[in-house]
Protein backbone atom coordinates (compact mmCIF):
# COMPACT_ATOMS: atom_id res chain seq x y z
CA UNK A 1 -17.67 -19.21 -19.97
CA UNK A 2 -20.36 -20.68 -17.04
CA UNK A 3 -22.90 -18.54 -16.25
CA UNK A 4 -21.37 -18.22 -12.52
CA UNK A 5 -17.69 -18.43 -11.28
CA UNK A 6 -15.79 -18.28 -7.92
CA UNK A 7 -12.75 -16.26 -7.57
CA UNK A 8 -11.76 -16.89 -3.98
CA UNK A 9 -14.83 -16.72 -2.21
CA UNK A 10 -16.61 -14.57 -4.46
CA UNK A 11 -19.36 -15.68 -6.96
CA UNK A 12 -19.41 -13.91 -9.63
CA UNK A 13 -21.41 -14.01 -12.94
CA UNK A 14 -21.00 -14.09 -16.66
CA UNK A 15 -21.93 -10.64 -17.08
CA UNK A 16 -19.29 -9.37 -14.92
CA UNK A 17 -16.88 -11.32 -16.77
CA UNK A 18 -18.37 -9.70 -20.03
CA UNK A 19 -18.23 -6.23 -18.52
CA UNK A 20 -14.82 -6.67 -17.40
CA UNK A 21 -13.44 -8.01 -20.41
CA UNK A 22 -15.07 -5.46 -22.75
CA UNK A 23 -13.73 -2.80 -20.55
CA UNK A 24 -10.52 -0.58 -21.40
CA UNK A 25 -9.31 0.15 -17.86
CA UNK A 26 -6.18 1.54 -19.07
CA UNK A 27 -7.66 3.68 -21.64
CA UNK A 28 -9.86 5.64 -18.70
CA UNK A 29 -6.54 5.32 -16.92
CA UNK A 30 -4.89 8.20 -18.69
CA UNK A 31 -7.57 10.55 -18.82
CA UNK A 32 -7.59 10.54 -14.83
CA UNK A 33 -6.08 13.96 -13.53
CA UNK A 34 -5.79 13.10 -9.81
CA UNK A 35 -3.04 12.12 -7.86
CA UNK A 36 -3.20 8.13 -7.11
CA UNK A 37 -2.11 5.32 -4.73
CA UNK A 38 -1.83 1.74 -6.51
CA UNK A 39 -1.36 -0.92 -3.64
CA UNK A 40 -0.25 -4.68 -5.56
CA UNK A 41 0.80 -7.90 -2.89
CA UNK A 42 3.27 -9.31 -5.19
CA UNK A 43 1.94 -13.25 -4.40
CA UNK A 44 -1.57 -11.89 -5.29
CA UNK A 45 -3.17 -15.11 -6.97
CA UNK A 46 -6.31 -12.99 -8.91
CA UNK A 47 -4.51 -9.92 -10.47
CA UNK A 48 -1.09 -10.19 -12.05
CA UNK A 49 1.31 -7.81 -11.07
CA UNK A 50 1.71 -6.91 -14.16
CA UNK A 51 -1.27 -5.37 -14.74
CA UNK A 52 -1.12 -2.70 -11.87
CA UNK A 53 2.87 -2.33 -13.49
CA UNK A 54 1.10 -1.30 -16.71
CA UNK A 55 -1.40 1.01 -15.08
CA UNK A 56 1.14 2.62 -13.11
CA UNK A 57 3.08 3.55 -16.31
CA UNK A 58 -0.16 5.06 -18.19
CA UNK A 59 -1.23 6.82 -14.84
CA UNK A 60 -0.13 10.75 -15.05
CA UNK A 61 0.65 11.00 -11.05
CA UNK A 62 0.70 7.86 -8.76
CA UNK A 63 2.54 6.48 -5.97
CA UNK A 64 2.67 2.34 -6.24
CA UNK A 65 3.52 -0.03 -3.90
CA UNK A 66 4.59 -3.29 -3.78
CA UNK A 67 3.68 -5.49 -0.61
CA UNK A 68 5.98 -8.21 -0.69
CA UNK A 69 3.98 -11.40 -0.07
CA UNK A 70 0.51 -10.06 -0.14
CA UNK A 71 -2.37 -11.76 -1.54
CA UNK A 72 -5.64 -9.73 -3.28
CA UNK A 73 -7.10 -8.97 0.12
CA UNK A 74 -4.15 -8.16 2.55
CA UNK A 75 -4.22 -9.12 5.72
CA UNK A 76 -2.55 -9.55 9.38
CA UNK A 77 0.91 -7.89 8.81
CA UNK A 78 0.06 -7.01 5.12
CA UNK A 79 -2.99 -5.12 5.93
CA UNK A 80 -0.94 -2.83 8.14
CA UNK A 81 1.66 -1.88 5.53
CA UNK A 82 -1.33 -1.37 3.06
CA UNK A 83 -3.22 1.28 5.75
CA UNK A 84 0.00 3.00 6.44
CA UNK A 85 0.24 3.42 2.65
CA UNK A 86 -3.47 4.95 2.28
CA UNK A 87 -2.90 6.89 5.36
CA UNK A 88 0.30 8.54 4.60
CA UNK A 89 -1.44 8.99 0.64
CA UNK A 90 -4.27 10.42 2.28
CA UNK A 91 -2.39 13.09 4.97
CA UNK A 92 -0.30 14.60 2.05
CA UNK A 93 -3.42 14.85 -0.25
CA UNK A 94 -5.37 16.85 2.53
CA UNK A 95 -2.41 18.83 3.43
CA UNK A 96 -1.56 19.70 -0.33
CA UNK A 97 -4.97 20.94 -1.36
């Protein structure tokens, strides 16, 4: 592993790839008692889809979404569906509690 890396126009470093790989995301996953919104662009080239389809199914309350065509940072049209998403989420949380 190089000390530094680039994922997209990031530079990131060999102890974030360390951290990251030494960490059980899933695991703290199911001990999370909040309601959640999981946003994935299904041509995202950094994160596998499959990895937010496995944290949906260990997550105890979510809503996911698929953005057909989005990339890791969505943008133009994508970015739109992604904010009506978080902003819908967002109304019913406040409203519910």
């Amino acid at each position: 592993m190089p000390e530094t890396f680039e994922i997209t126009v990031v530079t990131l470093g060999l102890p974030f790839a360390e951290d990251t790989i030494a960490y059980d995301l899933y695991a703290q996953a199911e001990g999370f008692g909040k309601d959640v919104l999981l946003i994935h662009g299904d041509a995202d080239p950094v994160v596998p889809i499959r990895y937010s389809e496995q944290l949906r199914d260990r997550l105890a309350s979510v809503e996911y979404h698929v953005i057909k065509e989005g990339v890791h940072s969505f943008q133009n049209e994508h970015f739109e569906e992604a904010m009506r998403y978080v902003e819908d989420f967002l109304i019913r949380e406040i409203n519910t509690k």
